[in-house]
ModelCIF file with pLDDT and N, C-alpha, C, O atoms, coordinates in Angstrom:
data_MODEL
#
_entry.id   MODEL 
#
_entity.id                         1 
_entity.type                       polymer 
_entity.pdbx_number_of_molecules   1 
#
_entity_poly.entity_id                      1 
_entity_poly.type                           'polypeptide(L)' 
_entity_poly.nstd_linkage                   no 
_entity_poly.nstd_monomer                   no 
_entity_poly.pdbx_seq_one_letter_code       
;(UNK)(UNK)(UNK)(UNK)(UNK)(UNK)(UNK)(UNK)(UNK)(UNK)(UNK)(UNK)(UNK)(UNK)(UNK)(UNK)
(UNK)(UNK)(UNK)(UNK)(UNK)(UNK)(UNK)(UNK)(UNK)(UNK)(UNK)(UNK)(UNK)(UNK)(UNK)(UNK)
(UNK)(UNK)(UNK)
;
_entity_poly.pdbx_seq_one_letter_code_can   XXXXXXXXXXXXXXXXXXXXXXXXXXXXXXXXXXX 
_entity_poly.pdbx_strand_id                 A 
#
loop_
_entity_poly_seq.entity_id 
_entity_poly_seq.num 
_entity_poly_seq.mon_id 
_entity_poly_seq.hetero 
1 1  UNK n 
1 2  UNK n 
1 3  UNK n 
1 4  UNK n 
1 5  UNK n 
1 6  UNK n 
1 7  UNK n 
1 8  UNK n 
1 9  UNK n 
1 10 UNK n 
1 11 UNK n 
1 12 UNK n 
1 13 UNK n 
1 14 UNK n 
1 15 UNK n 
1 16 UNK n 
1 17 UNK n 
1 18 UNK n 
1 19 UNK n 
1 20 UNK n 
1 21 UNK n 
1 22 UNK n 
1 23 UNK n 
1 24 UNK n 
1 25 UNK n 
1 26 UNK n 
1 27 UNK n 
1 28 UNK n 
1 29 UNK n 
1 30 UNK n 
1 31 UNK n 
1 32 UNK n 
1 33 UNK n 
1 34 UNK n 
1 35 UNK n 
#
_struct_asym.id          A 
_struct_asym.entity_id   1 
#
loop_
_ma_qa_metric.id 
_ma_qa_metric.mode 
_ma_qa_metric.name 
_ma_qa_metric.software_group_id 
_ma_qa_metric.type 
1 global pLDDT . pLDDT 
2 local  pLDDT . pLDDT 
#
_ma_qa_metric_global.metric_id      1 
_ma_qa_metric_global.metric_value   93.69 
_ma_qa_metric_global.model_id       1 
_ma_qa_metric_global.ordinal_id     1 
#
loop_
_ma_qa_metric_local.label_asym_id 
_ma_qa_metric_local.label_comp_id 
_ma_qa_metric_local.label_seq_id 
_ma_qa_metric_local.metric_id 
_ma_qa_metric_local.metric_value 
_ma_qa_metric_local.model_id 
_ma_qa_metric_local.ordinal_id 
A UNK 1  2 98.00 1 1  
A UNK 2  2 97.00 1 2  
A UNK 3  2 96.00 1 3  
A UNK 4  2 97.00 1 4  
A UNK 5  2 95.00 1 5  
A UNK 6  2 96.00 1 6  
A UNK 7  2 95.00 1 7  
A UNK 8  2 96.00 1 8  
A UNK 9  2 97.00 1 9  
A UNK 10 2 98.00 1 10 
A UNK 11 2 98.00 1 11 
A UNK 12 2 98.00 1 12 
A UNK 13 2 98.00 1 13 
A UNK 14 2 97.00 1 14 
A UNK 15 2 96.00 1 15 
A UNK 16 2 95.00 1 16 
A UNK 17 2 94.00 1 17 
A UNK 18 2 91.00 1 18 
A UNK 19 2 85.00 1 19 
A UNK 20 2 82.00 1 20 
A UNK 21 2 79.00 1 21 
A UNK 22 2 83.00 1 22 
A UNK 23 2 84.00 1 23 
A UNK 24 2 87.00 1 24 
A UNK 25 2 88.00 1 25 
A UNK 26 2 92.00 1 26 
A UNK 27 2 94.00 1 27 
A UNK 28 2 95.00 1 28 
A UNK 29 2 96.00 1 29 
A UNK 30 2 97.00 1 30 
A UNK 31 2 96.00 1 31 
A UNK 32 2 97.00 1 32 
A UNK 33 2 97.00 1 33 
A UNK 34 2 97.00 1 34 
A UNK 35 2 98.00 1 35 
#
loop_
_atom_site.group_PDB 
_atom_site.id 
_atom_site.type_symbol 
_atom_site.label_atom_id 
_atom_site.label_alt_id 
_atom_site.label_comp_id 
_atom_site.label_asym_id 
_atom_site.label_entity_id 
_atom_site.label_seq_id 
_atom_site.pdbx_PDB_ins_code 
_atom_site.Cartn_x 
_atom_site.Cartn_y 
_atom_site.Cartn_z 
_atom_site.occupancy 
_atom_site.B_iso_or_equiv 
_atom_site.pdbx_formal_charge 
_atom_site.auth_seq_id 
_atom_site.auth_comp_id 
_atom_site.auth_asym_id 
_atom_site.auth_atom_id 
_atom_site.pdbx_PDB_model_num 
ATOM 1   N N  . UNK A 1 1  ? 11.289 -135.692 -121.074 1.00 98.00 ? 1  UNK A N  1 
ATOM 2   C CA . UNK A 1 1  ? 12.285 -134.637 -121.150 1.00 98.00 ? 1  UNK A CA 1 
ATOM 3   C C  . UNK A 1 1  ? 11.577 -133.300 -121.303 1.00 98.00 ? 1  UNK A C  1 
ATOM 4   O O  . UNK A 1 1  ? 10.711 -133.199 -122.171 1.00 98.00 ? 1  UNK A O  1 
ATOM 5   N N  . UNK A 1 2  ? 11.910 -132.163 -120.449 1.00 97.00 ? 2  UNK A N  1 
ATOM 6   C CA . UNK A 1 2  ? 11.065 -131.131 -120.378 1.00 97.00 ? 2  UNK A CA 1 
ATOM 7   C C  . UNK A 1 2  ? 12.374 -130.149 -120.438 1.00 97.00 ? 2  UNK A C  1 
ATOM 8   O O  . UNK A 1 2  ? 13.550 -130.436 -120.214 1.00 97.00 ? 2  UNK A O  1 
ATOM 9   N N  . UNK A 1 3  ? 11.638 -128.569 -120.909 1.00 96.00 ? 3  UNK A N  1 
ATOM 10  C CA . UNK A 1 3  ? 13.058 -127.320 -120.807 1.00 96.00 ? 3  UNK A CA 1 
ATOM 11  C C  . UNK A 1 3  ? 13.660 -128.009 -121.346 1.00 96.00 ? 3  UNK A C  1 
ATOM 12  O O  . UNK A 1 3  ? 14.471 -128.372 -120.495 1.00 96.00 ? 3  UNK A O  1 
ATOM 13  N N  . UNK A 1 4  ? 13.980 -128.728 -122.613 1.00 97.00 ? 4  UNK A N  1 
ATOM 14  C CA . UNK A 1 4  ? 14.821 -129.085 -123.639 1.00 97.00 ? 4  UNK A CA 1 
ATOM 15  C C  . UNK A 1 4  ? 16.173 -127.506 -124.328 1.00 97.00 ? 4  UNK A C  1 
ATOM 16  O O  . UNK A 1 4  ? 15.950 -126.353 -124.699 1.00 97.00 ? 4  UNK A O  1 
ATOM 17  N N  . UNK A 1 5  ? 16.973 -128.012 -124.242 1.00 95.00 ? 5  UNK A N  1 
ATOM 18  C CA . UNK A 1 5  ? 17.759 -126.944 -125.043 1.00 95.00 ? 5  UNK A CA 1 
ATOM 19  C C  . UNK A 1 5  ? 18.866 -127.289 -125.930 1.00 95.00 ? 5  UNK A C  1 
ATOM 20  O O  . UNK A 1 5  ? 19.083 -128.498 -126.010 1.00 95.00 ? 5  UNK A O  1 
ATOM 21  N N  . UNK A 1 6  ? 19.694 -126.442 -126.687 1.00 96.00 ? 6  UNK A N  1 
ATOM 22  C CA . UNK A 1 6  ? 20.283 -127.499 -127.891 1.00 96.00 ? 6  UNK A CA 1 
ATOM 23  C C  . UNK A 1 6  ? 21.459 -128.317 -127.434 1.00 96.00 ? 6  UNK A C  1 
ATOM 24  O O  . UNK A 1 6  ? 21.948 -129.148 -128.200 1.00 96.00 ? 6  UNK A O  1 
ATOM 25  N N  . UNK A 1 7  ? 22.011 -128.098 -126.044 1.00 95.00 ? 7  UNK A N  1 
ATOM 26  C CA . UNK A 1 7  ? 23.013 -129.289 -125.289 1.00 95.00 ? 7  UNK A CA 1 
ATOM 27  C C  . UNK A 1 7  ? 22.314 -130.582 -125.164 1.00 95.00 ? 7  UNK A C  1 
ATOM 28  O O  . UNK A 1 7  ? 22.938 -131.626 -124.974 1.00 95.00 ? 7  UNK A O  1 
ATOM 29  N N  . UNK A 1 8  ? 20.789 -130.522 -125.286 1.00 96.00 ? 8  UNK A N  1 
ATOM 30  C CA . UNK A 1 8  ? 20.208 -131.387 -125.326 1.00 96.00 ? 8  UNK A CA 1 
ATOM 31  C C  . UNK A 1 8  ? 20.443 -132.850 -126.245 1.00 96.00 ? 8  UNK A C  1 
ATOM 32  O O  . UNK A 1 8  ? 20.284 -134.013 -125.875 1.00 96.00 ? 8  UNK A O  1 
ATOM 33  N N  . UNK A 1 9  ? 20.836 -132.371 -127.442 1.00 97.00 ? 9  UNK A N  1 
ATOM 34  C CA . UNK A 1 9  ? 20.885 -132.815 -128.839 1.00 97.00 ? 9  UNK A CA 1 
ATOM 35  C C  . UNK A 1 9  ? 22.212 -133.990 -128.420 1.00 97.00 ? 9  UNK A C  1 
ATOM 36  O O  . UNK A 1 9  ? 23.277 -134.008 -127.804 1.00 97.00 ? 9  UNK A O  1 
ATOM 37  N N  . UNK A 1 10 ? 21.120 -135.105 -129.394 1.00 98.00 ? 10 UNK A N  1 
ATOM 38  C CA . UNK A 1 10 ? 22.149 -136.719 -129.012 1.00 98.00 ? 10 UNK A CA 1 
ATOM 39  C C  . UNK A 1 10 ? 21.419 -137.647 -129.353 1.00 98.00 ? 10 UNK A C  1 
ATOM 40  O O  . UNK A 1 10 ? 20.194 -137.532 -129.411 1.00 98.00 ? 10 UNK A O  1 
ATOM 41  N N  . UNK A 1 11 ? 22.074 -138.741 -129.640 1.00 98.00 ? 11 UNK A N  1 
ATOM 42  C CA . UNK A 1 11 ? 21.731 -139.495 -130.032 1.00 98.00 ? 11 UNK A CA 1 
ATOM 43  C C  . UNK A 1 11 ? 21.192 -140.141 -128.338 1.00 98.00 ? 11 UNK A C  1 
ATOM 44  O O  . UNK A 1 11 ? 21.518 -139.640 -127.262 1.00 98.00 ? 11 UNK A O  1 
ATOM 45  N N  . UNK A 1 12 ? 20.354 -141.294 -128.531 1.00 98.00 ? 12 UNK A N  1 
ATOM 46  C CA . UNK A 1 12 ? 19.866 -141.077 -127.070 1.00 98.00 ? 12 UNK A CA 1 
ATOM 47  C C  . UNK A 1 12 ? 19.495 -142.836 -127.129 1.00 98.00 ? 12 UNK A C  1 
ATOM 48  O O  . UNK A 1 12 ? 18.594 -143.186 -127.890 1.00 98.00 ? 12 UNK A O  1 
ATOM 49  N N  . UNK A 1 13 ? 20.161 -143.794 -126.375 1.00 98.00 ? 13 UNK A N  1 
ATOM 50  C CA . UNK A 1 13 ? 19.939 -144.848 -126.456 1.00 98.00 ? 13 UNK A CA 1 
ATOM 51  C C  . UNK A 1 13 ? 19.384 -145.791 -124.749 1.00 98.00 ? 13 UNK A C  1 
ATOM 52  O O  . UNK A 1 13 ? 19.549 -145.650 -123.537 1.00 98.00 ? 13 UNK A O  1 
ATOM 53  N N  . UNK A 1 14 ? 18.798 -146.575 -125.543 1.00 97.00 ? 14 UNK A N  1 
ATOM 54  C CA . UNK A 1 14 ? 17.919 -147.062 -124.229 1.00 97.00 ? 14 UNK A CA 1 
ATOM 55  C C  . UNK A 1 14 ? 18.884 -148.863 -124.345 1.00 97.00 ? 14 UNK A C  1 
ATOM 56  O O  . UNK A 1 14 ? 19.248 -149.713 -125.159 1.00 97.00 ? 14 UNK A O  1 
ATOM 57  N N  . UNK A 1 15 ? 18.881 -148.469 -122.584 1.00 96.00 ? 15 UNK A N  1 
ATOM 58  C CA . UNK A 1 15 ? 19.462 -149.848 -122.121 1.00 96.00 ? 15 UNK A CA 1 
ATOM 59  C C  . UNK A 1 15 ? 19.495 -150.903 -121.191 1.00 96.00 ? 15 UNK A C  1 
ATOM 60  O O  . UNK A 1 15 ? 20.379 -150.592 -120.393 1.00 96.00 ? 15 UNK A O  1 
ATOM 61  N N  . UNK A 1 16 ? 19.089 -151.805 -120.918 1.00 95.00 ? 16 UNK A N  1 
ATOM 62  C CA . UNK A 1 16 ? 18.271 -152.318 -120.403 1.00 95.00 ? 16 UNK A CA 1 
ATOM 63  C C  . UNK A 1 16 ? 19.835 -153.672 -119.649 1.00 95.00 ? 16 UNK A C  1 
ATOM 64  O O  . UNK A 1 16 ? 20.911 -153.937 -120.185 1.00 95.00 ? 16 UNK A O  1 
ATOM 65  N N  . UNK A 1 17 ? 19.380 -154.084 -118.595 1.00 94.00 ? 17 UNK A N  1 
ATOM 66  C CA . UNK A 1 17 ? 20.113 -154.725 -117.344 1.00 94.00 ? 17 UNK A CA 1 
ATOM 67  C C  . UNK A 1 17 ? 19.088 -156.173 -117.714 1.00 94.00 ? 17 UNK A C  1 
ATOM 68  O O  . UNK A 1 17 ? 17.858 -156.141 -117.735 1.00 94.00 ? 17 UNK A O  1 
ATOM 69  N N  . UNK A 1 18 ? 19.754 -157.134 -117.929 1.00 91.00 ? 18 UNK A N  1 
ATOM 70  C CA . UNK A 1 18 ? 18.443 -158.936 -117.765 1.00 91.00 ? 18 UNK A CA 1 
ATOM 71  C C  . UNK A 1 18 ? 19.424 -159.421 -116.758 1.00 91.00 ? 18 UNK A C  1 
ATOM 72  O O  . UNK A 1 18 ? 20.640 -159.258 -116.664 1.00 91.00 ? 18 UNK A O  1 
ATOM 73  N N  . UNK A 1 19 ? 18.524 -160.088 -116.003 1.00 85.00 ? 19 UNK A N  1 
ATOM 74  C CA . UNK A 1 19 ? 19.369 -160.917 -114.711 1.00 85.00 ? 19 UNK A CA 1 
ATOM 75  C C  . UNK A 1 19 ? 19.849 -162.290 -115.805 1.00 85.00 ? 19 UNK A C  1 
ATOM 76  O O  . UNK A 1 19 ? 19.169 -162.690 -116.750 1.00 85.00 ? 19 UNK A O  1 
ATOM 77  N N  . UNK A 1 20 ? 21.010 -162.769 -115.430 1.00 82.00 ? 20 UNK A N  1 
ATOM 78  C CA . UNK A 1 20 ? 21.133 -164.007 -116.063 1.00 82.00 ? 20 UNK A CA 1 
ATOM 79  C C  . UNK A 1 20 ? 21.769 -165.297 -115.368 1.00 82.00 ? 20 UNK A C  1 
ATOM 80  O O  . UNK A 1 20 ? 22.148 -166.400 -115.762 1.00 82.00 ? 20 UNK A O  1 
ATOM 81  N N  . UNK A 1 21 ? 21.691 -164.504 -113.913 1.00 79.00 ? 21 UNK A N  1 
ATOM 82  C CA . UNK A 1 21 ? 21.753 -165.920 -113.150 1.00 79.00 ? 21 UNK A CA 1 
ATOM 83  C C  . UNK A 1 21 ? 21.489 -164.961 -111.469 1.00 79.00 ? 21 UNK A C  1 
ATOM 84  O O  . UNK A 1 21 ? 21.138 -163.796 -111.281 1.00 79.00 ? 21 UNK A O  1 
ATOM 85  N N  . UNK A 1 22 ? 21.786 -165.890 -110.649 1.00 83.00 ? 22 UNK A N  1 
ATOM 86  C CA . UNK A 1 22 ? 21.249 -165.169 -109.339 1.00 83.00 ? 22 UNK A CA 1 
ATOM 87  C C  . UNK A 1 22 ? 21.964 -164.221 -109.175 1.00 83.00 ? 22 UNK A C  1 
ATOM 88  O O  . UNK A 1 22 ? 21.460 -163.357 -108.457 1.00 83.00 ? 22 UNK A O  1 
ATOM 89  N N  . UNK A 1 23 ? 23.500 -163.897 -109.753 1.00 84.00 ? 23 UNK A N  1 
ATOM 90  C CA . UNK A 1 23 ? 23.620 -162.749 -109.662 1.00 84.00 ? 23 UNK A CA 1 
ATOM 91  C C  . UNK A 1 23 ? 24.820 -162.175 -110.719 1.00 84.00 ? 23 UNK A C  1 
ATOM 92  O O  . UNK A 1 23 ? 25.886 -161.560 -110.700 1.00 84.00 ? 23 UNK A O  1 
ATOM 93  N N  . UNK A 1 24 ? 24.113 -162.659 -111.414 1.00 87.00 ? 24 UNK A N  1 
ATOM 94  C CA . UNK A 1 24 ? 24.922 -162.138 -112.960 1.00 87.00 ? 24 UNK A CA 1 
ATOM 95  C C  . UNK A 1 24 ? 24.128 -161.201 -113.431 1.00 87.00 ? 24 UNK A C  1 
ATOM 96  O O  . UNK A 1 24 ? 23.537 -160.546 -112.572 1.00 87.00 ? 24 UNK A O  1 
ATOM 97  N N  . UNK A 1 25 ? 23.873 -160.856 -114.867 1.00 88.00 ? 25 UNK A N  1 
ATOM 98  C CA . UNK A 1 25 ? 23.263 -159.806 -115.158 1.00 88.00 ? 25 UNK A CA 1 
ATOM 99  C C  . UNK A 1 25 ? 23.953 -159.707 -116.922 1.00 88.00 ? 25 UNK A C  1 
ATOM 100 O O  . UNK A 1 25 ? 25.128 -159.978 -117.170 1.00 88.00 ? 25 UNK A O  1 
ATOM 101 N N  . UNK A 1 26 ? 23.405 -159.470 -117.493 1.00 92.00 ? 26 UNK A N  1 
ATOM 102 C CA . UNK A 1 26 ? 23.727 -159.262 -119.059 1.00 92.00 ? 26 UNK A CA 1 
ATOM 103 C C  . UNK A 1 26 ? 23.140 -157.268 -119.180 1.00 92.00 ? 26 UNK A C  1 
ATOM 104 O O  . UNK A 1 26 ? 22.509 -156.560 -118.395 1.00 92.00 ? 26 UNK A O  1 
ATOM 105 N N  . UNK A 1 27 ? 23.598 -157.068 -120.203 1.00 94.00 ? 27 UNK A N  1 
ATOM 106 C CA . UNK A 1 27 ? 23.546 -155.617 -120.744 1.00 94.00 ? 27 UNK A CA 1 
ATOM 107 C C  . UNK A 1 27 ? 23.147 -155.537 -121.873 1.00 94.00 ? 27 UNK A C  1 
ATOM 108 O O  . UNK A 1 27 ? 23.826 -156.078 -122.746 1.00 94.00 ? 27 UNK A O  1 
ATOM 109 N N  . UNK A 1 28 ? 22.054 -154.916 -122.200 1.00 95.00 ? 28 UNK A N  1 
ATOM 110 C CA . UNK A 1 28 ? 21.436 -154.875 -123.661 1.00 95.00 ? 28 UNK A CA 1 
ATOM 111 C C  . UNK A 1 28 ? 21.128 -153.139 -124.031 1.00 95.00 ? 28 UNK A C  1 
ATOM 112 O O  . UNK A 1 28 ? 20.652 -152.240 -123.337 1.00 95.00 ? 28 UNK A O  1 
ATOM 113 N N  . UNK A 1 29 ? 21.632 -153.169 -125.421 1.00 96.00 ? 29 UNK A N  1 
ATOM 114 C CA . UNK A 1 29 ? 21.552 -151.593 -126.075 1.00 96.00 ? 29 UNK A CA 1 
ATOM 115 C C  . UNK A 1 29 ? 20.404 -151.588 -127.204 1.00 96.00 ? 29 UNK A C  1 
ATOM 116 O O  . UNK A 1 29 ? 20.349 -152.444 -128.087 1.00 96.00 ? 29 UNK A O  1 
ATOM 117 N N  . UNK A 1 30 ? 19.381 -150.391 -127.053 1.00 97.00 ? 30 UNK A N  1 
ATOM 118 C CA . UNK A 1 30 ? 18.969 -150.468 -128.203 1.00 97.00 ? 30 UNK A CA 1 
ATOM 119 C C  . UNK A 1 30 ? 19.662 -149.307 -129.079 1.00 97.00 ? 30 UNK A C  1 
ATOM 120 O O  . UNK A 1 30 ? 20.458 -148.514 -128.578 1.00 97.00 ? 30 UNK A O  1 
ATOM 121 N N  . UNK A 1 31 ? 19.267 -149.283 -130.493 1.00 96.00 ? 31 UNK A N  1 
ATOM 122 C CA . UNK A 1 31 ? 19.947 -148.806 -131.553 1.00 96.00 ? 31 UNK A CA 1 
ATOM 123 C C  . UNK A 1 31 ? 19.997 -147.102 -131.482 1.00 96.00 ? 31 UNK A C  1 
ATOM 124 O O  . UNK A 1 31 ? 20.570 -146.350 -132.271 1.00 96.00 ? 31 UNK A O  1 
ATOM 125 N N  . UNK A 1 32 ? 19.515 -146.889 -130.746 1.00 97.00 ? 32 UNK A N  1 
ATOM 126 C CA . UNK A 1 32 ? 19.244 -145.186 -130.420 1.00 97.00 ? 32 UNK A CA 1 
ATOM 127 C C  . UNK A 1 32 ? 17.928 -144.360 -131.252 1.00 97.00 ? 32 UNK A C  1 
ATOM 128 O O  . UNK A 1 32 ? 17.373 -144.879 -132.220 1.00 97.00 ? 32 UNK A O  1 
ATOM 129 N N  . UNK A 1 33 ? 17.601 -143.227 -130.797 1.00 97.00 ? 33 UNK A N  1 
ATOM 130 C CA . UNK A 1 33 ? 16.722 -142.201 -131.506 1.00 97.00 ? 33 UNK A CA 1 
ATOM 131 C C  . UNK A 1 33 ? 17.685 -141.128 -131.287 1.00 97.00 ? 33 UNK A C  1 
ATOM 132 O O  . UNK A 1 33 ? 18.486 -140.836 -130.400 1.00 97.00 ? 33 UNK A O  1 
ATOM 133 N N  . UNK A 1 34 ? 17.243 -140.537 -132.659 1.00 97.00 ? 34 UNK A N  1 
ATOM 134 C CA . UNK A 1 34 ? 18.182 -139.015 -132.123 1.00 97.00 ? 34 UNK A CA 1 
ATOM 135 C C  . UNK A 1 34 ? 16.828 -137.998 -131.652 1.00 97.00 ? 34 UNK A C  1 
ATOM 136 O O  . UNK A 1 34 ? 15.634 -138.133 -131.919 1.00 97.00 ? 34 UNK A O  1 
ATOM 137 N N  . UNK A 1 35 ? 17.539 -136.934 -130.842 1.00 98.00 ? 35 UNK A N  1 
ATOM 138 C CA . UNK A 1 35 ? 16.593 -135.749 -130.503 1.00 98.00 ? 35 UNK A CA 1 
ATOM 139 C C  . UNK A 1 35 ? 17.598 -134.674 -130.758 1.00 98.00 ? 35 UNK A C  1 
ATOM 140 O O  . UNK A 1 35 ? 17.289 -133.491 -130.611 1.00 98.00 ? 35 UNK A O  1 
#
């Protein structure tokens, strides 16, 4: 993240796609960081 400004500001969570069959797919959240 570059030129940051204070609209910037959030909680900011990472999320990740697992295949769980040939074409299924599950959804995973992690707990967030704030910036």
């Amino acid at each position: 993240m570059n030129s940051l400004n204070p609209e910037d500001t959030a909680v900011y969570y990472c999320k990740i796609t697992v295949q769980s069959g040939f074409n299924d797919a599950m959804a995973y959240w992690g707990k967030g960081t704030l910036v």
